[in-house]
PDB file of N, CA and C in Angstrom:
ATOM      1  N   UNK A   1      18.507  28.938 -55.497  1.00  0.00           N
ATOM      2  CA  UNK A   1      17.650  28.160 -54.636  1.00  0.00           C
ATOM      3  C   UNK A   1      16.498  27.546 -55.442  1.00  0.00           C
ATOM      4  N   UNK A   2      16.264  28.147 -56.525  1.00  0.00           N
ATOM      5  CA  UNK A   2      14.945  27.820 -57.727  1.00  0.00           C
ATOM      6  C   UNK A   2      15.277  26.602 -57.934  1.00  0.00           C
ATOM      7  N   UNK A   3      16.398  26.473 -58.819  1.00  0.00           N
ATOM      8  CA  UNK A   3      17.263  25.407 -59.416  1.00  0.00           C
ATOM      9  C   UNK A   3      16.967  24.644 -58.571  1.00  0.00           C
ATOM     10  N   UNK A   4      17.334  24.444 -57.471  1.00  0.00           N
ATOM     11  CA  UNK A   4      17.747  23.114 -56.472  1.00  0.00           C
ATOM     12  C   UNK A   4      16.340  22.399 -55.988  1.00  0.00           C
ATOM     13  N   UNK A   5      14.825  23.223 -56.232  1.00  0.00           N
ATOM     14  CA  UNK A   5      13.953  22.674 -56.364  1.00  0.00           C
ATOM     15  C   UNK A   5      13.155  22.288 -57.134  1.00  0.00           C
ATOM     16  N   UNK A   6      13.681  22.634 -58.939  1.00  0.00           N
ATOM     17  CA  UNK A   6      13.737  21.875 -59.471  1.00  0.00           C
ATOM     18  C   UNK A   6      14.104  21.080 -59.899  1.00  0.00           C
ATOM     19  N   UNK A   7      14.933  20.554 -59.215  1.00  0.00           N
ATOM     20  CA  UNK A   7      15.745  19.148 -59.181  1.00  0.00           C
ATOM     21  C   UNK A   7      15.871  18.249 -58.479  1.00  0.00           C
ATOM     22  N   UNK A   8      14.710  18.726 -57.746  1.00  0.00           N
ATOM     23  CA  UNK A   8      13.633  17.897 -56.907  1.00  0.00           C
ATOM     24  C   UNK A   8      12.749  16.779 -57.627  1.00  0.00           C
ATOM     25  N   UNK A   9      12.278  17.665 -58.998  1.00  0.00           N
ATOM     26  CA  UNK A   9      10.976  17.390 -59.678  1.00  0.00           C
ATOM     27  C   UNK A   9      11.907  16.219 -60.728  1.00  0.00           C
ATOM     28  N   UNK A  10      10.843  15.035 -60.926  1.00  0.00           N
ATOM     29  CA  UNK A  10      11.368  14.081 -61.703  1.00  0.00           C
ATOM     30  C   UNK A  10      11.517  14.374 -63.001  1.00  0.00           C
ATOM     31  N   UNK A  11      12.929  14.191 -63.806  1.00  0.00           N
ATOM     32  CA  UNK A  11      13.126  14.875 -65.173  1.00  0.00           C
ATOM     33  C   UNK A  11      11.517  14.436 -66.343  1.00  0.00           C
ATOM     34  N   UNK A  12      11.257  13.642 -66.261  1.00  0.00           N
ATOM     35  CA  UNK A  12      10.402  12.683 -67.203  1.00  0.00           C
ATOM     36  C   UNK A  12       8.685  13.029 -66.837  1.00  0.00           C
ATOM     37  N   UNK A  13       8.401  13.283 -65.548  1.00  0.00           N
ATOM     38  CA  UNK A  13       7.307  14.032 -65.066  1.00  0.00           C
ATOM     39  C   UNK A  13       5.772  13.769 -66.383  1.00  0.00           C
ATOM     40  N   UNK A  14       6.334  15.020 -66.739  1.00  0.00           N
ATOM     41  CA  UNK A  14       5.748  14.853 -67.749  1.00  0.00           C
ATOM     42  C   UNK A  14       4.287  13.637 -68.876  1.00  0.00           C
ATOM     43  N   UNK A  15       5.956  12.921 -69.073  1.00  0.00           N
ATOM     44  CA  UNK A  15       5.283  11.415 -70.001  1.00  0.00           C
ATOM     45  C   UNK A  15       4.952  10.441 -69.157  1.00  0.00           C
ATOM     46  N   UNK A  16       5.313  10.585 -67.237  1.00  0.00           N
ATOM     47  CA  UNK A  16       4.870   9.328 -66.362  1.00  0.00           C
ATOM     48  C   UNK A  16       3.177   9.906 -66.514  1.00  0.00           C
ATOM     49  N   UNK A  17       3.013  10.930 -66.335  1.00  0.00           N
ATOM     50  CA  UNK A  17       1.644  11.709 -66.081  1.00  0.00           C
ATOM     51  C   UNK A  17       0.865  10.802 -67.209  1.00  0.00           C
ATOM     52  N   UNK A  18       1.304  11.315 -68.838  1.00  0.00           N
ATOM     53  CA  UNK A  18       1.093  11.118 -69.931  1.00  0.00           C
ATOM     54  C   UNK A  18       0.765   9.795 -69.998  1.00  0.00           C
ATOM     55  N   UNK A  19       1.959   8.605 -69.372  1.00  0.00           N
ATOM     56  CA  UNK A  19       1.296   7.509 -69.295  1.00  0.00           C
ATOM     57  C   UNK A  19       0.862   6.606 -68.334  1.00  0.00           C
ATOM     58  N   UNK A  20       0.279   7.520 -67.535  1.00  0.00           N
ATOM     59  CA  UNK A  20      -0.492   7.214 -66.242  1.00  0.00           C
ATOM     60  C   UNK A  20      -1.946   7.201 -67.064  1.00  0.00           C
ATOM     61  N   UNK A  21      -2.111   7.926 -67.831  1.00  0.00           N
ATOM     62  CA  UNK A  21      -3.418   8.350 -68.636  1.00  0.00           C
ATOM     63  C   UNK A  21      -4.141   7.011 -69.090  1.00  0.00           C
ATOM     64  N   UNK A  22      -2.671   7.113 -69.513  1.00  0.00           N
ATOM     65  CA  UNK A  22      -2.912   5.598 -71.117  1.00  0.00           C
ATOM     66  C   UNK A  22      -3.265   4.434 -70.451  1.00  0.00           C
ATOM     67  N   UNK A  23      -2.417   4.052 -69.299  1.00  0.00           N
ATOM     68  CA  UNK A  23      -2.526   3.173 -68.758  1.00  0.00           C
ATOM     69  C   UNK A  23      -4.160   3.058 -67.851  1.00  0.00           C
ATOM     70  N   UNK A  24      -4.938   3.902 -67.750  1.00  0.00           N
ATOM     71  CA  UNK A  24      -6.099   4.091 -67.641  1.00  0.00           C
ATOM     72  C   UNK A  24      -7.268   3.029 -68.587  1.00  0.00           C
ATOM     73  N   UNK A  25      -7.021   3.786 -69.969  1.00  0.00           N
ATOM     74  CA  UNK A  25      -7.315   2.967 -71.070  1.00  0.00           C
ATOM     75  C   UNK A  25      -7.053   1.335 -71.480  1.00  0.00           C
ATOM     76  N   UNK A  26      -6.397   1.291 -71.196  1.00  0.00           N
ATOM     77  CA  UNK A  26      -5.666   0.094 -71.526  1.00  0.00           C
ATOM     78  C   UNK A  26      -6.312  -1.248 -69.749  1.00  0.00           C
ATOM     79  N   UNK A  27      -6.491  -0.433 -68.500  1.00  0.00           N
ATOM     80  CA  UNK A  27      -6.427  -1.049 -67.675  1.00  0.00           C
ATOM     81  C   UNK A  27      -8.211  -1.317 -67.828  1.00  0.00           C
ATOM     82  N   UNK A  28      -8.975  -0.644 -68.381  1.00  0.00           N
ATOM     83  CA  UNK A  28     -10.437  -0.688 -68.663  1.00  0.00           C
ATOM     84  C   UNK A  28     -10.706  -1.516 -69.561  1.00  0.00           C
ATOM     85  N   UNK A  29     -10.274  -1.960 -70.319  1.00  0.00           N
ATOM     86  CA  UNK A  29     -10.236  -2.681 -71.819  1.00  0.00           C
ATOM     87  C   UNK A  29      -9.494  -4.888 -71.073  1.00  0.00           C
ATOM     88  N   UNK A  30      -8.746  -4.274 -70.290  1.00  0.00           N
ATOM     89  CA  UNK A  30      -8.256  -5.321 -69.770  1.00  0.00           C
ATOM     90  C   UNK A  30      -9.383  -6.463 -68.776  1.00  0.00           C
ATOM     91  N   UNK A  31      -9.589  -5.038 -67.516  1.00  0.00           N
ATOM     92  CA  UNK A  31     -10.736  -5.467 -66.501  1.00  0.00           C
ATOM     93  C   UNK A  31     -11.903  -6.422 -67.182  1.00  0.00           C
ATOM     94  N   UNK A  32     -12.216  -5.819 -68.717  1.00  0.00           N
ATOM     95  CA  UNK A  32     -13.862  -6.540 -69.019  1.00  0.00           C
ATOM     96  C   UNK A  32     -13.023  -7.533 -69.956  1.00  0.00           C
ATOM     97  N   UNK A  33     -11.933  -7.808 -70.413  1.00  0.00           N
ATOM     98  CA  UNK A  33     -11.547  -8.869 -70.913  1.00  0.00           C
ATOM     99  C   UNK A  33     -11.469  -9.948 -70.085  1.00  0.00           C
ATOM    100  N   UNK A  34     -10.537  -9.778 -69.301  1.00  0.00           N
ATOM    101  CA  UNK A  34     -10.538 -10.420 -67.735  1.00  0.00           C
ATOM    102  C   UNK A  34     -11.822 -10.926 -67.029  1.00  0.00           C
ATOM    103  N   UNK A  35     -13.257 -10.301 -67.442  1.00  0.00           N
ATOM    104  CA  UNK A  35     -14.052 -10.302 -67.008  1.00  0.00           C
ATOM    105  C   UNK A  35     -14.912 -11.400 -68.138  1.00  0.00           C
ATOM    106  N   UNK A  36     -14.882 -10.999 -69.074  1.00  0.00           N
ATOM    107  CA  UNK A  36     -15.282 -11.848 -70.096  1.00  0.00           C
ATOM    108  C   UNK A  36     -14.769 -13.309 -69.774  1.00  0.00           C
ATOM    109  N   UNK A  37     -13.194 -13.508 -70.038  1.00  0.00           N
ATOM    110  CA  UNK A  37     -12.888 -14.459 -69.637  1.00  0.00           C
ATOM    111  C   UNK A  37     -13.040 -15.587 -68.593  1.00  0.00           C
ATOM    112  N   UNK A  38     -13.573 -14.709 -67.258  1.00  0.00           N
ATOM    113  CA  UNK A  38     -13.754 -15.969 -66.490  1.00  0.00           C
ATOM    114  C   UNK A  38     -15.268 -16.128 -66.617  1.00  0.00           C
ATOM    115  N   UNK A  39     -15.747 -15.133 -66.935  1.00  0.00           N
ATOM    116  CA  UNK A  39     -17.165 -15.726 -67.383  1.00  0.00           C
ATOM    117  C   UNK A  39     -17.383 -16.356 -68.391  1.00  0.00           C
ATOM    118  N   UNK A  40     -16.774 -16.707 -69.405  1.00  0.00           N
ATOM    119  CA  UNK A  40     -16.711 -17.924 -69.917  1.00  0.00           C
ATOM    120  C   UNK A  40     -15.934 -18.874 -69.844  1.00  0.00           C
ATOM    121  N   UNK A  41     -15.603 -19.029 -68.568  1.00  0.00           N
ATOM    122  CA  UNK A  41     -14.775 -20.275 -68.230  1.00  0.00           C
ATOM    123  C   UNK A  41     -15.518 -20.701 -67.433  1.00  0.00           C
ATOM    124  N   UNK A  42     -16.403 -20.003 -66.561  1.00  0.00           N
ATOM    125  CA  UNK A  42     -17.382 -19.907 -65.384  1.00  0.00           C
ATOM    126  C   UNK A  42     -18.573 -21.200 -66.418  1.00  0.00           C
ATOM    127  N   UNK A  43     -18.399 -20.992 -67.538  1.00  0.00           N
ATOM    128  CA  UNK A  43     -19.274 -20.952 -68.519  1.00  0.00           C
ATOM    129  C   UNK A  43     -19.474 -22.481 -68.985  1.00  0.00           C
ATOM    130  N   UNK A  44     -18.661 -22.408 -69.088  1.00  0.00           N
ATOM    131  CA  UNK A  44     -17.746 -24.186 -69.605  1.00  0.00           C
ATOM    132  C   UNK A  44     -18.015 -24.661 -68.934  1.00  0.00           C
ATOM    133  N   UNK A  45     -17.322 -24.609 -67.671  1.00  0.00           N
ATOM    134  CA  UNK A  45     -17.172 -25.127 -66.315  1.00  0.00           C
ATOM    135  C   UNK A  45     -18.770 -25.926 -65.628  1.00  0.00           C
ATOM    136  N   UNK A  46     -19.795 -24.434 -65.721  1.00  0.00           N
ATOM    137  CA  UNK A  46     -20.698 -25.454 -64.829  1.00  0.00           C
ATOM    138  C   UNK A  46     -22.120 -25.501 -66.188  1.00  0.00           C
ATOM    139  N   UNK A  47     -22.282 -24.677 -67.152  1.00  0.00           N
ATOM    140  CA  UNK A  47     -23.222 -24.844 -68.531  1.00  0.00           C
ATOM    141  C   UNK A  47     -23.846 -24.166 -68.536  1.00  0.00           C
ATOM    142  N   UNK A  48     -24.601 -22.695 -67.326  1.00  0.00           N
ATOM    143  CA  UNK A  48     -24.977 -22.116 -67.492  1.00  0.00           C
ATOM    144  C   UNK A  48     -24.470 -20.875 -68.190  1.00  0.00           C
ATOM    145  N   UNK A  49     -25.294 -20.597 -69.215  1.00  0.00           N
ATOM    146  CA  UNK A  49     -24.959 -19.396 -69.803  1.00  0.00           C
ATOM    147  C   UNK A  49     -24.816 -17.812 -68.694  1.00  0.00           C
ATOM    148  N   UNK A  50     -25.771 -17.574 -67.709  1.00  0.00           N
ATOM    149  CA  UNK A  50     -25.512 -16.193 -67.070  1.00  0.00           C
ATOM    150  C   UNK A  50     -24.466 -16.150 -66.097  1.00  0.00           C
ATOM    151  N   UNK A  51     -23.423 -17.204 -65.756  1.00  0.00           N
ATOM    152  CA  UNK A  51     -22.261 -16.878 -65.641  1.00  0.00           C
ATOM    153  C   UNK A  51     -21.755 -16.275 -66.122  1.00  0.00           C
ATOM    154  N   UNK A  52     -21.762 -16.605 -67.771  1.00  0.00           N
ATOM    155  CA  UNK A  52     -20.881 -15.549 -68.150  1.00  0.00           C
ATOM    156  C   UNK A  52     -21.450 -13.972 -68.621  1.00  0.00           C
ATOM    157  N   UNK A  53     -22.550 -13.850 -67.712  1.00  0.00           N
ATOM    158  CA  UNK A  53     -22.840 -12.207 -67.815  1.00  0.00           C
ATOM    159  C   UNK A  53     -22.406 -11.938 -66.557  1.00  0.00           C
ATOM    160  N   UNK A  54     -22.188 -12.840 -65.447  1.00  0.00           N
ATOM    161  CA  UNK A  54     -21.659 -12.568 -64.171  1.00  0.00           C
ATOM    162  C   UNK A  54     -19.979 -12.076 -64.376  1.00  0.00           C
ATOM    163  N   UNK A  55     -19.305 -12.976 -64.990  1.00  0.00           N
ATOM    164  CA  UNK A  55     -18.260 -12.364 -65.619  1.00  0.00           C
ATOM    165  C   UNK A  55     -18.243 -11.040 -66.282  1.00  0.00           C
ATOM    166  N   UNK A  56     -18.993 -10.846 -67.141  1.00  0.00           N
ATOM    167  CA  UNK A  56     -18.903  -9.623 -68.091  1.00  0.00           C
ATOM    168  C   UNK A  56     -19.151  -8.133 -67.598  1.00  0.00           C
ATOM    169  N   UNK A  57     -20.132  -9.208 -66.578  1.00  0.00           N
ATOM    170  CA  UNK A  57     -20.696  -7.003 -65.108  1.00  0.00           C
ATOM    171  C   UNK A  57     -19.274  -7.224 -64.360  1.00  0.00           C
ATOM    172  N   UNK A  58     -18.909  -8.418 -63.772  1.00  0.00           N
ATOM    173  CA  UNK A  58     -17.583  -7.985 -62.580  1.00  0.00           C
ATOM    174  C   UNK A  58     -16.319  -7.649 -63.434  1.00  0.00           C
ATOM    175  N   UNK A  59     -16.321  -7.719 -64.698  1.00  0.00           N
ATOM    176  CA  UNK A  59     -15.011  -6.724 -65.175  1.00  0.00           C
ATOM    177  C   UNK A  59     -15.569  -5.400 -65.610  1.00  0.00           C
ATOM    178  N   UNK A  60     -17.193  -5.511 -65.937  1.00  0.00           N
ATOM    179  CA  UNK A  60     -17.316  -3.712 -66.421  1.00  0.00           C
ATOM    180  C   UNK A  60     -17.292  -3.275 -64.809  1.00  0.00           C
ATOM    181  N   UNK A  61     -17.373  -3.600 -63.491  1.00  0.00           N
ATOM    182  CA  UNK A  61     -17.480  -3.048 -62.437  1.00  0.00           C
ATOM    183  C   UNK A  61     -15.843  -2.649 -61.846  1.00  0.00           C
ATOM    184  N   UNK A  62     -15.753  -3.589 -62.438  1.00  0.00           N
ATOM    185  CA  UNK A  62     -13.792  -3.641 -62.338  1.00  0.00           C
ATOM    186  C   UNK A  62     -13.409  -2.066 -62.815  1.00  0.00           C
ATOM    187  N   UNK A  63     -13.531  -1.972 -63.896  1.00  0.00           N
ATOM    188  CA  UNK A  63     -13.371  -1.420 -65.059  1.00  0.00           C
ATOM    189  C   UNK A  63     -14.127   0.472 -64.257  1.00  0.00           C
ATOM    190  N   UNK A  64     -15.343   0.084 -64.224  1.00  0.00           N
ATOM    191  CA  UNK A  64     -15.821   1.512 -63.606  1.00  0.00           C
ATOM    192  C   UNK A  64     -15.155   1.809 -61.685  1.00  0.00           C
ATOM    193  N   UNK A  65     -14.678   0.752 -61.370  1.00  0.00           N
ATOM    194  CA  UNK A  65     -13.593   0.947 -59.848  1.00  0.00           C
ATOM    195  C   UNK A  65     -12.310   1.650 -60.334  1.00  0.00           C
ATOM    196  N   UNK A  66     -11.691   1.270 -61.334  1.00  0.00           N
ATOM    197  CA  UNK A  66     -10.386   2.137 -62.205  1.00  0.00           C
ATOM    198  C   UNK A  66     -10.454   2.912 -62.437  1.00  0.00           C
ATOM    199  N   UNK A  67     -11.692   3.617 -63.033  1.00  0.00           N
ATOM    200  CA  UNK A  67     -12.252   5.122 -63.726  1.00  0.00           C
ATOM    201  C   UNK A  67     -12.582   6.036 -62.358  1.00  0.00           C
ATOM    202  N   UNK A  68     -13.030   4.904 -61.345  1.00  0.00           N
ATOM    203  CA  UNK A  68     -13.209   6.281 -60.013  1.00  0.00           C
ATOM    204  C   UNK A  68     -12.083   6.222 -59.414  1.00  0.00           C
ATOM    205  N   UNK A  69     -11.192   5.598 -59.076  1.00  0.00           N
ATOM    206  CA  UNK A  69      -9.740   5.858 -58.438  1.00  0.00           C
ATOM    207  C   UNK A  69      -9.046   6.961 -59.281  1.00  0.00           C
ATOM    208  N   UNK A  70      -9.162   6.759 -60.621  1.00  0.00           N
ATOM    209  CA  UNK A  70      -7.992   7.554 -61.282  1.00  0.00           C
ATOM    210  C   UNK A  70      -8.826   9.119 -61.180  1.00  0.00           C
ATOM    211  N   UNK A  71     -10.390   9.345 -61.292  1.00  0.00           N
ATOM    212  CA  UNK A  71     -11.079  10.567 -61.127  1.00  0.00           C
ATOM    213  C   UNK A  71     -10.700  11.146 -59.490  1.00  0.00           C
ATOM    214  N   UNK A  72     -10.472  10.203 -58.520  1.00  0.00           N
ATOM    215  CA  UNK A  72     -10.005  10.739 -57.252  1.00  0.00           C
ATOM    216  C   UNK A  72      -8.820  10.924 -56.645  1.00  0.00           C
ATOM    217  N   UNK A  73      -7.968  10.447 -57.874  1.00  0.00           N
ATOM    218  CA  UNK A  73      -6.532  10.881 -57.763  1.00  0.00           C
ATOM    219  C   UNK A  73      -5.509  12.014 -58.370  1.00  0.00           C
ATOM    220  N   UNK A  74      -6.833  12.475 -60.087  1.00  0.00           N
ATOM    221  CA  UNK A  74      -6.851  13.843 -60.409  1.00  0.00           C
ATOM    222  C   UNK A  74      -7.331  14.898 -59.333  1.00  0.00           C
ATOM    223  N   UNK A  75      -8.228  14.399 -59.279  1.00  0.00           N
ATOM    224  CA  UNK A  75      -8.978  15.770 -58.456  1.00  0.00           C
ATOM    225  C   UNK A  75      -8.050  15.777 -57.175  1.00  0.00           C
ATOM    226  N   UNK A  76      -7.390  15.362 -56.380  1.00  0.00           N
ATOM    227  CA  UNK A  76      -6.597  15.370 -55.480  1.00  0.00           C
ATOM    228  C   UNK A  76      -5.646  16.672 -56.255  1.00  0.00           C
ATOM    229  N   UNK A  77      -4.959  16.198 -57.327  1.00  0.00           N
ATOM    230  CA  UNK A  77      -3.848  17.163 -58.193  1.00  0.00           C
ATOM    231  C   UNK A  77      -4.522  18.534 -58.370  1.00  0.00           C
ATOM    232  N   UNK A  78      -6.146  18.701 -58.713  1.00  0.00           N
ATOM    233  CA  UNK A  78      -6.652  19.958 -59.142  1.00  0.00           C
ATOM    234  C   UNK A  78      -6.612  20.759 -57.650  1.00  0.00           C
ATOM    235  N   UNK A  79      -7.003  19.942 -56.748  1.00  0.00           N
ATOM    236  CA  UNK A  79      -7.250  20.755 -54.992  1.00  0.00           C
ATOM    237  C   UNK A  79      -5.657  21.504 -54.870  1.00  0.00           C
ATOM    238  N   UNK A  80      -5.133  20.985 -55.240  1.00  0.00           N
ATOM    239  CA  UNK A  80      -3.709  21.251 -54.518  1.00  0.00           C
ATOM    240  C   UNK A  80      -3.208  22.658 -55.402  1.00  0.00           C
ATOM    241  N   UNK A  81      -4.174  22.597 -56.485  1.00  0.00           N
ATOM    242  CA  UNK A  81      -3.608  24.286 -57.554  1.00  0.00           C
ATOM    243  C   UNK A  81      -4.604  25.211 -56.841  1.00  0.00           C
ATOM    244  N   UNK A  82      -5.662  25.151 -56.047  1.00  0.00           N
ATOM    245  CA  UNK A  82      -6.235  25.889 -55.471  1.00  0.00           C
ATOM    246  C   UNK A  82      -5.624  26.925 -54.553  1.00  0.00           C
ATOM    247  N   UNK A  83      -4.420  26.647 -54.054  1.00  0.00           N
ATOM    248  CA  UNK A  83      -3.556  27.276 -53.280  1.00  0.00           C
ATOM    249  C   UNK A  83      -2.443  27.811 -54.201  1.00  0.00           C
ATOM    250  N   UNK A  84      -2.259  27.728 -55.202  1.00  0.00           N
ATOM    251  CA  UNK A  84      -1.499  27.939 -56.709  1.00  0.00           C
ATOM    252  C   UNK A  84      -1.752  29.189 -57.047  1.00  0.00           C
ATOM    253  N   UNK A  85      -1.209  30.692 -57.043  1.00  0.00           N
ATOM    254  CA  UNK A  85      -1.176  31.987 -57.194  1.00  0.00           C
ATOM    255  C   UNK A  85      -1.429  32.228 -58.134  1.00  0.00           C
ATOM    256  N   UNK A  86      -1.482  31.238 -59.160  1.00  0.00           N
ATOM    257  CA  UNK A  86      -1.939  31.380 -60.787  1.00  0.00           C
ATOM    258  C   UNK A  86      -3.366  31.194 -60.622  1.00  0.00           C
ATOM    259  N   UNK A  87      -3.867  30.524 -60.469  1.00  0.00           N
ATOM    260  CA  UNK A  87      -5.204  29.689 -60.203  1.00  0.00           C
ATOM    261  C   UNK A  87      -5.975  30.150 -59.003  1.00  0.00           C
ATOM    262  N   UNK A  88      -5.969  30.851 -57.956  1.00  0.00           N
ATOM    263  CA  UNK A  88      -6.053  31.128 -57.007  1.00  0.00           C
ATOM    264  C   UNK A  88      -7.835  31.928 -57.084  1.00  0.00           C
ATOM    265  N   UNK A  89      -7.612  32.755 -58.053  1.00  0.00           N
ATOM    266  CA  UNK A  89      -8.392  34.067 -58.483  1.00  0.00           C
ATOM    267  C   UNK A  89     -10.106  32.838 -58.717  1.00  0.00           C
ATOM    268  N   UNK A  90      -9.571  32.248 -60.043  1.00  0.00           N
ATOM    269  CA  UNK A  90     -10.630  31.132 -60.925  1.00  0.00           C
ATOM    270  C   UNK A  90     -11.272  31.121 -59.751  1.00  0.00           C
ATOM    271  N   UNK A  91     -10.367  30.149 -59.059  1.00  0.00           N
ATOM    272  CA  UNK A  91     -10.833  28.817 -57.900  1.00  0.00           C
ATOM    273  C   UNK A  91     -11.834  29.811 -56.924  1.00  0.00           C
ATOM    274  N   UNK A  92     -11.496  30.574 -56.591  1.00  0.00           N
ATOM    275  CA  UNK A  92     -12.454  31.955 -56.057  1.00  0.00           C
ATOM    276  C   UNK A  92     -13.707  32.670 -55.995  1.00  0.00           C
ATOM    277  N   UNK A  93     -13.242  33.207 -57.332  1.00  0.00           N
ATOM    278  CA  UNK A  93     -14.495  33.696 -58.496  1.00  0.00           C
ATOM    279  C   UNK A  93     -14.561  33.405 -59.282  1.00  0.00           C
ATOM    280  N   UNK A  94     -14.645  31.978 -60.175  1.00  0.00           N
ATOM    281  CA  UNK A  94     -14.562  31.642 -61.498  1.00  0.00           C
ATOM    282  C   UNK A  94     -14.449  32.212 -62.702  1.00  0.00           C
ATOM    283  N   UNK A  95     -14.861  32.118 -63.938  1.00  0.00           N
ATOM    284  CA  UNK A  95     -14.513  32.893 -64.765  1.00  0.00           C
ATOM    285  C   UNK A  95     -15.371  33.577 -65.325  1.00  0.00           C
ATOM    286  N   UNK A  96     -16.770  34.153 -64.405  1.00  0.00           N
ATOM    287  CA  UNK A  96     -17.301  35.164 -64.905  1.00  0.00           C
ATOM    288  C   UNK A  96     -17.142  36.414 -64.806  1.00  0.00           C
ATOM    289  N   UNK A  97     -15.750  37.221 -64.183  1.00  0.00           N
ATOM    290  CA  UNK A  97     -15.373  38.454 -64.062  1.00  0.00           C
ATOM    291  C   UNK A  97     -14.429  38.494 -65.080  1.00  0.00           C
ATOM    292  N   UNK A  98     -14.072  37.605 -65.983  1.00  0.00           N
ATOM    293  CA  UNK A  98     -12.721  37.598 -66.884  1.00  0.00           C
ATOM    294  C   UNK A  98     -13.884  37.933 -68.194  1.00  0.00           C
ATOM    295  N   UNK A  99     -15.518  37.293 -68.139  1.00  0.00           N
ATOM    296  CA  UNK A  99     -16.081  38.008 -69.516  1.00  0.00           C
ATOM    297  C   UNK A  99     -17.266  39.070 -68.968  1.00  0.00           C
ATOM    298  N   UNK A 100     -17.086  39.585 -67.859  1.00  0.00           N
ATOM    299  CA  UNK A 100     -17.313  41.241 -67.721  1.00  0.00           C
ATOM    300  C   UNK A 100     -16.323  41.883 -68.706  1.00  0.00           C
ATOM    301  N   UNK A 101     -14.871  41.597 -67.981  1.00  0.00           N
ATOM    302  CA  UNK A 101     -13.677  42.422 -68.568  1.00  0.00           C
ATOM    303  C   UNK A 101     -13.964  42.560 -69.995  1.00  0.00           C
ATOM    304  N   UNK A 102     -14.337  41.835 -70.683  1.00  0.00           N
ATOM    305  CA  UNK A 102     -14.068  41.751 -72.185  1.00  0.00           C
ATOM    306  C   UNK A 102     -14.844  42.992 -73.062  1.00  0.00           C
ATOM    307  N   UNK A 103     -15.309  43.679 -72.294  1.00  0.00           N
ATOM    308  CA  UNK A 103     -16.210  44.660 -73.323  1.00  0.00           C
ATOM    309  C   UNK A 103     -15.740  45.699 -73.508  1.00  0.00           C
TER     310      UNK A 103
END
């Protein structure tokens, strides 16, 4: 019955996680390029120069909207080990009864 629910779980798991990460990086680096860009097209376009800082904040804002979705879509994953028999104890009493033990 083990088996058959892990074969539930997607073989690759793993490296989608792995490059769910990356794609983090890469989507932050993009946003203020993107952002750069139309602010200096913004730029061209009508001659003022603080367009294109208007550009350059709406992709770093871009950019910090990506960083809080992906922080509220981990922490969704951490809630759900809270009920996790491994993790259960931590989530509880954290880990100051594990350096009582140590003496």
């Amino acid at each position: 019955m083990e088996d058959n629910q892990n074969n539930n779980k997607p073989k690759h798991q793993d490296k989608i996680v792995a490059l769910d990460s990356l794609s983090l990086g890469i989507s932050i680096v993009a946003a203020i390029i993107i952002g750069f860009g139309v602010g200096y097209g913004l730029k061209q376009l009508t001659g003022y120069t603080w367009t294109l800082w208007v550009g350059i904040a709406w992709g770093i804002a871009a950019a910090i909207l990506n960083i809080y979705r992906a922080y509220k879509k981990a922490q969704k994953v951490y809630e759900g080990m809270e009920n996790d028999p491994r993790y259960a104890y931590r989530a509880k009493h954290g880990d100051k009864s594990f350096d009582e033990d140590e003496d």
